[in-house]
Each structure stands twice: as C-alpha cells, then as structure tokens.
PDB file of N, CA and C in Angstrom:
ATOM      1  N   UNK A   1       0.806  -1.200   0.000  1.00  0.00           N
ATOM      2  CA  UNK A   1       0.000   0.000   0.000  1.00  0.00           C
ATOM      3  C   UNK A   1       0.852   1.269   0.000  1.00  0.00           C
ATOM      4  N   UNK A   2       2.160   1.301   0.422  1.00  0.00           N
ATOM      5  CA  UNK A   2       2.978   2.719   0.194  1.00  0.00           C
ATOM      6  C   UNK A   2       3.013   2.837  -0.945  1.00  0.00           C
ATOM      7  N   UNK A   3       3.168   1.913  -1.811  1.00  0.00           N
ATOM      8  CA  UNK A   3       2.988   2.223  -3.518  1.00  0.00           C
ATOM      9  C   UNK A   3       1.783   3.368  -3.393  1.00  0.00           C
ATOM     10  N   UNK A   4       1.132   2.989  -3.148  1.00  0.00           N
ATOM     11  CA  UNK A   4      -0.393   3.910  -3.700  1.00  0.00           C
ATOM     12  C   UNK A   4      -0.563   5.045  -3.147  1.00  0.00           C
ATOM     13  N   UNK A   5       0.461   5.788  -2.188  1.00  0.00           N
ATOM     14  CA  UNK A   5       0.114   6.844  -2.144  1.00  0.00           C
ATOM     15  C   UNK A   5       1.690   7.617  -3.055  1.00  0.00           C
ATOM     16  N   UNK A   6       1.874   7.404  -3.773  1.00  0.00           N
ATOM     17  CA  UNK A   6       2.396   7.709  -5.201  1.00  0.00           C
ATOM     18  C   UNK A   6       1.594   7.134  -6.409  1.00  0.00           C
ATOM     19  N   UNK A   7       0.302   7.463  -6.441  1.00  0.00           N
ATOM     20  CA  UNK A   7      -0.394   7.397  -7.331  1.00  0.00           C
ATOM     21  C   UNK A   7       0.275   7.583  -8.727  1.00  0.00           C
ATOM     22  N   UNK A   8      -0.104   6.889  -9.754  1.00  0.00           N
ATOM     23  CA  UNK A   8       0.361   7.253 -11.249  1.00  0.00           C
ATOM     24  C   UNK A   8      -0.339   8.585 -11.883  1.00  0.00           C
ATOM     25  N   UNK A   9      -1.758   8.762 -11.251  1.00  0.00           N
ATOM     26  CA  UNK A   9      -2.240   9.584 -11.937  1.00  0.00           C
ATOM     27  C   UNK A   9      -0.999  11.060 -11.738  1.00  0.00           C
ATOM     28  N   UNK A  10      -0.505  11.467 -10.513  1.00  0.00           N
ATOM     29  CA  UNK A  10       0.725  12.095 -10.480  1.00  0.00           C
ATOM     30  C   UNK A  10       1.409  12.258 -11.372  1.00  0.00           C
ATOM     31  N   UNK A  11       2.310  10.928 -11.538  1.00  0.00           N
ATOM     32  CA  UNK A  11       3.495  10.594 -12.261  1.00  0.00           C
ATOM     33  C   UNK A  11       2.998  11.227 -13.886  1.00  0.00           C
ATOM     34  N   UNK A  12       1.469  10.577 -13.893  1.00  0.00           N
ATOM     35  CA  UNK A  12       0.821  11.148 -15.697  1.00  0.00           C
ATOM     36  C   UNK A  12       0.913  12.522 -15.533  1.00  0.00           C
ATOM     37  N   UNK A  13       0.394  13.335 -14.689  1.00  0.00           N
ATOM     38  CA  UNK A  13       0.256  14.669 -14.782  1.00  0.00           C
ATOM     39  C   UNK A  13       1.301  15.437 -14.863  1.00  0.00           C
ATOM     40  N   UNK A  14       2.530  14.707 -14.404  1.00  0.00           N
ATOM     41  CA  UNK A  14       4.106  15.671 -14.659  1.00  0.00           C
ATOM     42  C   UNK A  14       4.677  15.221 -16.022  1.00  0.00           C
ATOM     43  N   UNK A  15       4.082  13.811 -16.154  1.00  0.00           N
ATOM     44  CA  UNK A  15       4.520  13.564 -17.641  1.00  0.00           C
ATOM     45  C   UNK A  15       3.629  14.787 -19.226  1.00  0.00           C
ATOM     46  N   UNK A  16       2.842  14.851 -18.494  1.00  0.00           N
ATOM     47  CA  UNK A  16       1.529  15.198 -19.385  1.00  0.00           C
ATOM     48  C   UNK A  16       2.553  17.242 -19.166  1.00  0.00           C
ATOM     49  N   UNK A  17       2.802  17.125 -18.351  1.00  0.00           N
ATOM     50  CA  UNK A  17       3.338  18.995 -18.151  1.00  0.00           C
ATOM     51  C   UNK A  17       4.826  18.447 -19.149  1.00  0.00           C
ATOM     52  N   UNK A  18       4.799  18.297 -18.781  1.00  0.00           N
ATOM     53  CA  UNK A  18       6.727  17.755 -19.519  1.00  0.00           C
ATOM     54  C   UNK A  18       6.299  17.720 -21.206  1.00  0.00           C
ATOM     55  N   UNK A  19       5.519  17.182 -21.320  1.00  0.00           N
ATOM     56  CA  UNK A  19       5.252  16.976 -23.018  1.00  0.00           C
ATOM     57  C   UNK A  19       5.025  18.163 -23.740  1.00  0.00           C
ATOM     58  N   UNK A  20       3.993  18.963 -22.735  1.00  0.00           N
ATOM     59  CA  UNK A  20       3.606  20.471 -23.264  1.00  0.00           C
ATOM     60  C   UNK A  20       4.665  20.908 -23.096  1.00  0.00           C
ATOM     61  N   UNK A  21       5.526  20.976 -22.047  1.00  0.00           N
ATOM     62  CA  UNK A  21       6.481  22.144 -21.836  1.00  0.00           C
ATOM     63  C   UNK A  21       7.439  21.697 -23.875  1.00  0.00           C
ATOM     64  N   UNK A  22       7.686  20.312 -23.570  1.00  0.00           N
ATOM     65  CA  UNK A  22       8.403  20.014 -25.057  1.00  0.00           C
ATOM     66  C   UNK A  22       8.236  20.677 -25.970  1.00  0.00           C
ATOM     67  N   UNK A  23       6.616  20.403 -26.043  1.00  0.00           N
ATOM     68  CA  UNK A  23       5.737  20.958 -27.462  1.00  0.00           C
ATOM     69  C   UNK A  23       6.285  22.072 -27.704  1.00  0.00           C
ATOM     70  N   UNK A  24       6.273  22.836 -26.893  1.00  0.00           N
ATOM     71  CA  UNK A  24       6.428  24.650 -26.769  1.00  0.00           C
ATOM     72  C   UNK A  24       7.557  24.971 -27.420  1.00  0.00           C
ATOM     73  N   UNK A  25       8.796  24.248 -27.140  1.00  0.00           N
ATOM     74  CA  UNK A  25       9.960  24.244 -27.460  1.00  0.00           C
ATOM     75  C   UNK A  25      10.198  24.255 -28.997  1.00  0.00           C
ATOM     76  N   UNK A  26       9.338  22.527 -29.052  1.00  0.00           N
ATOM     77  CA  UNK A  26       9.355  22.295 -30.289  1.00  0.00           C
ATOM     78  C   UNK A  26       8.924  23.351 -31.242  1.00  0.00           C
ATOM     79  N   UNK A  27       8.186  23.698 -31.307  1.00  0.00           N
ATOM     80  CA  UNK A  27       7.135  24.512 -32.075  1.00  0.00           C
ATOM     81  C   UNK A  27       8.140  26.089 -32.560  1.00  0.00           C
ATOM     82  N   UNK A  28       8.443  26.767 -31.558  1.00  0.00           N
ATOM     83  CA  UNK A  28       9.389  27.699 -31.429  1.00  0.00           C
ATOM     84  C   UNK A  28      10.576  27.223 -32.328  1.00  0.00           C
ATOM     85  N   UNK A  29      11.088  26.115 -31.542  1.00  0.00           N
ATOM     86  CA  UNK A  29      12.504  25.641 -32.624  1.00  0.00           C
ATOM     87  C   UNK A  29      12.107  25.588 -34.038  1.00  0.00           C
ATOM     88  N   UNK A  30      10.808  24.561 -34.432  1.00  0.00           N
ATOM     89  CA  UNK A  30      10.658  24.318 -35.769  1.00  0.00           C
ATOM     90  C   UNK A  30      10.055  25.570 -36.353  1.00  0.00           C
ATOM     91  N   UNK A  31       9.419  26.985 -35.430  1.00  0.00           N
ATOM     92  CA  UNK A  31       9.362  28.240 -36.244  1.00  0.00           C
ATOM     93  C   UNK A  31      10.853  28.922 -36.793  1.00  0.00           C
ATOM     94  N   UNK A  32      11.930  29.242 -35.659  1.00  0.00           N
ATOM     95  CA  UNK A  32      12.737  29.276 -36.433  1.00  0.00           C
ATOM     96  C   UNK A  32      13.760  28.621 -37.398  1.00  0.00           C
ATOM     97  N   UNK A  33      13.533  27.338 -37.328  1.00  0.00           N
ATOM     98  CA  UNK A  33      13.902  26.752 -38.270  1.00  0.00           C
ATOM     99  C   UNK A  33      13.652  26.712 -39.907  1.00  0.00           C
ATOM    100  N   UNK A  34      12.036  27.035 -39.558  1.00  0.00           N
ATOM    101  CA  UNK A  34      11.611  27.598 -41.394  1.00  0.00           C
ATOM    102  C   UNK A  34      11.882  28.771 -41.384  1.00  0.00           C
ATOM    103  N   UNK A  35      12.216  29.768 -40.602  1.00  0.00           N
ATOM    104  CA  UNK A  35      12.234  31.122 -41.266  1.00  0.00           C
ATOM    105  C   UNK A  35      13.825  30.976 -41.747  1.00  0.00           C
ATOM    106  N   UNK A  36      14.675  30.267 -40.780  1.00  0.00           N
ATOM    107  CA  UNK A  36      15.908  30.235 -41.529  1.00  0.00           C
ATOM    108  C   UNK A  36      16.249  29.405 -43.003  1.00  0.00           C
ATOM    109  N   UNK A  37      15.787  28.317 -43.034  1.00  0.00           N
ATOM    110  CA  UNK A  37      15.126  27.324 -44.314  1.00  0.00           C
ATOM    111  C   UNK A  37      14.593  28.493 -45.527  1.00  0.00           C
ATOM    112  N   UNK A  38      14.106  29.263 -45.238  1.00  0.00           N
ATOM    113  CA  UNK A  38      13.570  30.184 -46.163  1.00  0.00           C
ATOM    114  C   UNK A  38      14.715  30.965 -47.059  1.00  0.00           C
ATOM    115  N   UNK A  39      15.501  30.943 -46.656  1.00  0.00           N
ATOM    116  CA  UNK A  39      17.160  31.182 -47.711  1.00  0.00           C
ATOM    117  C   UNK A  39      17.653  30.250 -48.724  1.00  0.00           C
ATOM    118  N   UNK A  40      17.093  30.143 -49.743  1.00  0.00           N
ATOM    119  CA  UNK A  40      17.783  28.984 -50.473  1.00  0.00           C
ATOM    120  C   UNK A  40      18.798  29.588 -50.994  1.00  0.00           C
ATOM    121  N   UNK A  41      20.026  28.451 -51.186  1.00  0.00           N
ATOM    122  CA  UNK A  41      20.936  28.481 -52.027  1.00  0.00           C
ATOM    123  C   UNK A  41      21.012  29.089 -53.246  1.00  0.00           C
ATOM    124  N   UNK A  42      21.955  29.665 -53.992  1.00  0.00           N
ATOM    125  CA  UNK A  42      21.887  30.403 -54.714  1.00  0.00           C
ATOM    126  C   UNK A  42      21.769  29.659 -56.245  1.00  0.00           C
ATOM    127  N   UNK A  43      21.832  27.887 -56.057  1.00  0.00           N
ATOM    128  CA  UNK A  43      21.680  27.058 -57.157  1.00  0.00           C
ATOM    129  C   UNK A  43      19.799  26.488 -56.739  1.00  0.00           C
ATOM    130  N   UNK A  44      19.698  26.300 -55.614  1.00  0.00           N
ATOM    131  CA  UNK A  44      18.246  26.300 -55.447  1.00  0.00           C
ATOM    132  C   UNK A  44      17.467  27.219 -55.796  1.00  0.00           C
ATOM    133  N   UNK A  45      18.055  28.638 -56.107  1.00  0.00           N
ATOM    134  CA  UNK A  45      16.951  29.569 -56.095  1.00  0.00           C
ATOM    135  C   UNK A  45      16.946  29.766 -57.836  1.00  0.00           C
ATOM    136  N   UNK A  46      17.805  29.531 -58.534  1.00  0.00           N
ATOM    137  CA  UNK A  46      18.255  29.140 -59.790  1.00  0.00           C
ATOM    138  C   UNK A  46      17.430  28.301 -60.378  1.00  0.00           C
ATOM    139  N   UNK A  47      17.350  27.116 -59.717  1.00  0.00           N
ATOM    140  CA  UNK A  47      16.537  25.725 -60.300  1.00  0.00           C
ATOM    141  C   UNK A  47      14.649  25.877 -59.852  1.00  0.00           C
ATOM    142  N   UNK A  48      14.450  27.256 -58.758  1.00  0.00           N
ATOM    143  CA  UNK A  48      13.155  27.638 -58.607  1.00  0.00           C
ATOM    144  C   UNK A  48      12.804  27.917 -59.879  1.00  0.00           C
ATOM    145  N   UNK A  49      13.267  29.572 -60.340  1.00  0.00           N
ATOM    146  CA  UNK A  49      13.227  30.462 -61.076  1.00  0.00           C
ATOM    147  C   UNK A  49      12.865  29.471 -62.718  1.00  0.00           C
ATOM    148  N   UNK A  50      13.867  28.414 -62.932  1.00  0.00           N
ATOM    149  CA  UNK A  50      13.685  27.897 -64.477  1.00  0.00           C
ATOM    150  C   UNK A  50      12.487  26.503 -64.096  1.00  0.00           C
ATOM    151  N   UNK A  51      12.005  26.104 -62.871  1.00  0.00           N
ATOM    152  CA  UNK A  51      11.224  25.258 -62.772  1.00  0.00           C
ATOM    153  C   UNK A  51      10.059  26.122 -62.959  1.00  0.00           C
ATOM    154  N   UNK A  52       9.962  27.149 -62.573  1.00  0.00           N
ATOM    155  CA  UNK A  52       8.471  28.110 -62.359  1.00  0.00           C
ATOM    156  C   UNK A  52       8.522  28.572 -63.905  1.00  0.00           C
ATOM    157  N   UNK A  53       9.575  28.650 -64.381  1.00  0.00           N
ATOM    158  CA  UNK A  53       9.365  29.452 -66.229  1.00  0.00           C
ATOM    159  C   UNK A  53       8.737  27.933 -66.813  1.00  0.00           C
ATOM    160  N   UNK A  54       9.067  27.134 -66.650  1.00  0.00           N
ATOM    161  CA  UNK A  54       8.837  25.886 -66.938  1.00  0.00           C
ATOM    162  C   UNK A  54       6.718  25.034 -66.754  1.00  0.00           C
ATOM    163  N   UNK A  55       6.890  25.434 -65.247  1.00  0.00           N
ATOM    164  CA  UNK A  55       5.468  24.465 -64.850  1.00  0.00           C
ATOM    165  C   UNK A  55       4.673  25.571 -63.806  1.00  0.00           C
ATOM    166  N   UNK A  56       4.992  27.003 -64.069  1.00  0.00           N
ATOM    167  CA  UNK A  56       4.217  27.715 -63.191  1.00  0.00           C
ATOM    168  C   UNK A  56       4.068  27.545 -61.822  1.00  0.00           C
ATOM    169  N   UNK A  57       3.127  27.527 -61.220  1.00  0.00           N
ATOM    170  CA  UNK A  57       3.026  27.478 -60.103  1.00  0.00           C
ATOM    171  C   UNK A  57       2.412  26.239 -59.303  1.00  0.00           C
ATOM    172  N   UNK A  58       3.450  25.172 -59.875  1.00  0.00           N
ATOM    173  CA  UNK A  58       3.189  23.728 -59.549  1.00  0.00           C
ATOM    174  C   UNK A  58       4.103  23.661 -58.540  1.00  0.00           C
ATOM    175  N   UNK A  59       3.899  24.059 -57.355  1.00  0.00           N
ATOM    176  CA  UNK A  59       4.861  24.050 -56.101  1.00  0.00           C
ATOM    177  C   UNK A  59       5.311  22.696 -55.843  1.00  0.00           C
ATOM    178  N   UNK A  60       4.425  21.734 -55.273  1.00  0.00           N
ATOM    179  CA  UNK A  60       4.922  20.191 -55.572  1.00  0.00           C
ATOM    180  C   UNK A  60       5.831  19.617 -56.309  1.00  0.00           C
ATOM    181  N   UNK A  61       5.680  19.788 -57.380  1.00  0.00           N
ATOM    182  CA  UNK A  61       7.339  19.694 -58.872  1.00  0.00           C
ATOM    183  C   UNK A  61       8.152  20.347 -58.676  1.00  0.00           C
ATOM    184  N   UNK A  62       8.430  21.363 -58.108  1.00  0.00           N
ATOM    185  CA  UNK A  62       9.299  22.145 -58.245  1.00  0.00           C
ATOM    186  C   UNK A  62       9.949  21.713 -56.936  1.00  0.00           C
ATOM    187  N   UNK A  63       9.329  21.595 -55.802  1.00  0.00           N
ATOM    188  CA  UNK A  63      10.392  20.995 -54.689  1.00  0.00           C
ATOM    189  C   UNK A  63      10.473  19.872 -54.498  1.00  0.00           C
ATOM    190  N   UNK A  64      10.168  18.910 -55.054  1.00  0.00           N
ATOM    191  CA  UNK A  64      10.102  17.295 -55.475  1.00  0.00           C
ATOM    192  C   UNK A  64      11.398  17.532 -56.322  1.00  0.00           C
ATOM    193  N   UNK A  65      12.113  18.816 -56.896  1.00  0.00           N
ATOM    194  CA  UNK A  65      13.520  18.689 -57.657  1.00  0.00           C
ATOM    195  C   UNK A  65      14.214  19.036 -56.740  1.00  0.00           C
ATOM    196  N   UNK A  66      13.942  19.495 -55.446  1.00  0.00           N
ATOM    197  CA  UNK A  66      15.055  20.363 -54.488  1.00  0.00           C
ATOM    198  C   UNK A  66      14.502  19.429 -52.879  1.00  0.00           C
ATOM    199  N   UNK A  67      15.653  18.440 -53.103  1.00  0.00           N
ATOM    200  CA  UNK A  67      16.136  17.414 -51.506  1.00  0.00           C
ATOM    201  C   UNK A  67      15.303  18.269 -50.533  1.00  0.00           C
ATOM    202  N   UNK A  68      14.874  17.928 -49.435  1.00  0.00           N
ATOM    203  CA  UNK A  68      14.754  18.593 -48.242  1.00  0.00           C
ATOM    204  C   UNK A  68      14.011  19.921 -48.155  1.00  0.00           C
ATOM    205  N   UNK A  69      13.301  20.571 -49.476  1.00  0.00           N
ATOM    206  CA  UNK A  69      12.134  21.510 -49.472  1.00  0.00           C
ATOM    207  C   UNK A  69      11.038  21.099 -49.917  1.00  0.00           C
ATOM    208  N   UNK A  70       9.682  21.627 -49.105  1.00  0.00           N
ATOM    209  CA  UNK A  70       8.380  21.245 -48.900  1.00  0.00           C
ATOM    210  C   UNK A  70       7.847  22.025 -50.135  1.00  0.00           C
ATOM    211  N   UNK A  71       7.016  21.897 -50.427  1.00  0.00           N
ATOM    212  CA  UNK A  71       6.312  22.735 -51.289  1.00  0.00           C
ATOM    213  C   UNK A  71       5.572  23.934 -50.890  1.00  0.00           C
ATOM    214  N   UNK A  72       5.129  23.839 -49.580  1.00  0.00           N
ATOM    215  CA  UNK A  72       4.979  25.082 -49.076  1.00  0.00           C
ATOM    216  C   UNK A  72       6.464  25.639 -48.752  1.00  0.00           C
ATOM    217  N   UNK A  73       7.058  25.764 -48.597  1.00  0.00           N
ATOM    218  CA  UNK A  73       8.521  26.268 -48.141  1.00  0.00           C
ATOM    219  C   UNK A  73       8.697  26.926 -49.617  1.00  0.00           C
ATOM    220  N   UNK A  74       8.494  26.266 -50.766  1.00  0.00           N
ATOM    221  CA  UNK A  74       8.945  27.154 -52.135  1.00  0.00           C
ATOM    222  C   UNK A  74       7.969  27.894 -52.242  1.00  0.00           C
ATOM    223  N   UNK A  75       6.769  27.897 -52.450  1.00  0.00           N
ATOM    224  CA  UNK A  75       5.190  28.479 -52.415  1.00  0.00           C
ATOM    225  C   UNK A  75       5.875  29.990 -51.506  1.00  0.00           C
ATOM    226  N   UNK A  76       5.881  29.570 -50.138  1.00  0.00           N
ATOM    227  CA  UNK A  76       6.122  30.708 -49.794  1.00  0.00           C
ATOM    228  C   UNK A  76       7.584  31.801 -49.521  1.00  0.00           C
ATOM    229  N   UNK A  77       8.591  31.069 -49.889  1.00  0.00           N
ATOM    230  CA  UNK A  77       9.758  32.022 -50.519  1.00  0.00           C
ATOM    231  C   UNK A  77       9.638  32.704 -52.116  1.00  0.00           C
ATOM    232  N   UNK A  78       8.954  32.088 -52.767  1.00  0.00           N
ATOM    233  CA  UNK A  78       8.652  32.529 -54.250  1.00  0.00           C
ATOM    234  C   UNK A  78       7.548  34.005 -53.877  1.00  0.00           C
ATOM    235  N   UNK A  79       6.835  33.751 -53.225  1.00  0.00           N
ATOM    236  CA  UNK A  79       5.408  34.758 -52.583  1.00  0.00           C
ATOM    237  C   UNK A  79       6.283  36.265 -52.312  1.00  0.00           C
ATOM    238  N   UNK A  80       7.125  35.446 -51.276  1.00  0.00           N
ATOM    239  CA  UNK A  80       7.709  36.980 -50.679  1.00  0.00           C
ATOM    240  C   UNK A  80       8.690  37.410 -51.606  1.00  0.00           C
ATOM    241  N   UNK A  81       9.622  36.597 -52.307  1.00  0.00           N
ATOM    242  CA  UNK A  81      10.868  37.242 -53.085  1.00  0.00           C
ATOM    243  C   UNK A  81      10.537  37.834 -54.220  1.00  0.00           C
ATOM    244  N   UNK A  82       9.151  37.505 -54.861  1.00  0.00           N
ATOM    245  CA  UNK A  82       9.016  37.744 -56.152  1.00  0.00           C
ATOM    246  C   UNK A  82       7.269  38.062 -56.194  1.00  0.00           C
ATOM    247  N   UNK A  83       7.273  38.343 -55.248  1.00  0.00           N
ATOM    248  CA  UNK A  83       5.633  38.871 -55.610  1.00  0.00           C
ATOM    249  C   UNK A  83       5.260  40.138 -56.471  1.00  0.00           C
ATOM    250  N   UNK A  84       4.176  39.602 -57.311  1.00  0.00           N
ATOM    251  CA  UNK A  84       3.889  40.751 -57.943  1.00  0.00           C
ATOM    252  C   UNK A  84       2.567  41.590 -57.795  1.00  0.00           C
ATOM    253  N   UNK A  85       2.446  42.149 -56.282  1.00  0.00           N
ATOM    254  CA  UNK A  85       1.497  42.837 -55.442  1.00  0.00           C
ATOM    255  C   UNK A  85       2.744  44.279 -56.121  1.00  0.00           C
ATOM    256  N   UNK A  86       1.295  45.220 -56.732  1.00  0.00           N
ATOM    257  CA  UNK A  86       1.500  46.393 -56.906  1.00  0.00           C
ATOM    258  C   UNK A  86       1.085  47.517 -56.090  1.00  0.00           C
TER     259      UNK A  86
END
C-alpha cells in the first residue's frame, strides 16, 4: 500500500506537463527553423526560377527537384521574393 500513495495519476500529470512544456519548445525551434530554411541556395533559387518558367506554379514539382524543401517552403519564398502585389 505505500505504492499507492504515489499514485500514477501524479506521475501522468508531470509527464503530461513535460510533453507540453516540449511541445512549446518544439514549435518555437521548428518556427525558427523555417524562417531560416527560407534562404535557399543560390543554385536552389536558380533551379526555382527555371522550374516556375517551366510548370508555373506547380509548387509540388518544383520541390520534389530540391532534396529537403516542402512545397509550401517554395510556395512561400517565391510569394515573398518575387511577388507581384502592386
């Protein structure tokens, strides 16, 4: 019976704070991680430019040619670098 007054539901509830506290982290890290990701290479931004003269605004194809970028990740570096909002 000394077991039981160290209930698990405890042990869940610091686990359950620990996960959020993670999340938080996570989330933050993986924000700045895309804003830095948002710099392509100067041969990636090359192979954007003649994929988009090529298939328009087929974001999917175009980073399906470039390792390790999402299609939103090109979608939205193409948006900001080259938008044509007048």
């Amino acid at each position: 019976m000394a077991e039981s007054e160290y209930s698990s539901s405890e042990n869940a509830s610091m686990d359950s704070n620990s996960i959020v506290n993670f999340s938080k982290l996570d989330f933050t890290e993986d924000q700045s991680k895309q804003d830095l990701e948002l710099q392509l290479s100067e041969d990636e931004e090359t192979l954007v430019i003649r994929m988009f003269n090529l298939v328009g605004e087929r974001w999917g194809l175009i980073a399906g040619r470039i390792p390790g970028r999402t299609a939103e990740e090109i979608e939205k570096y193409w948006n900001t670098r080259y938008s044509t909002s007048q």
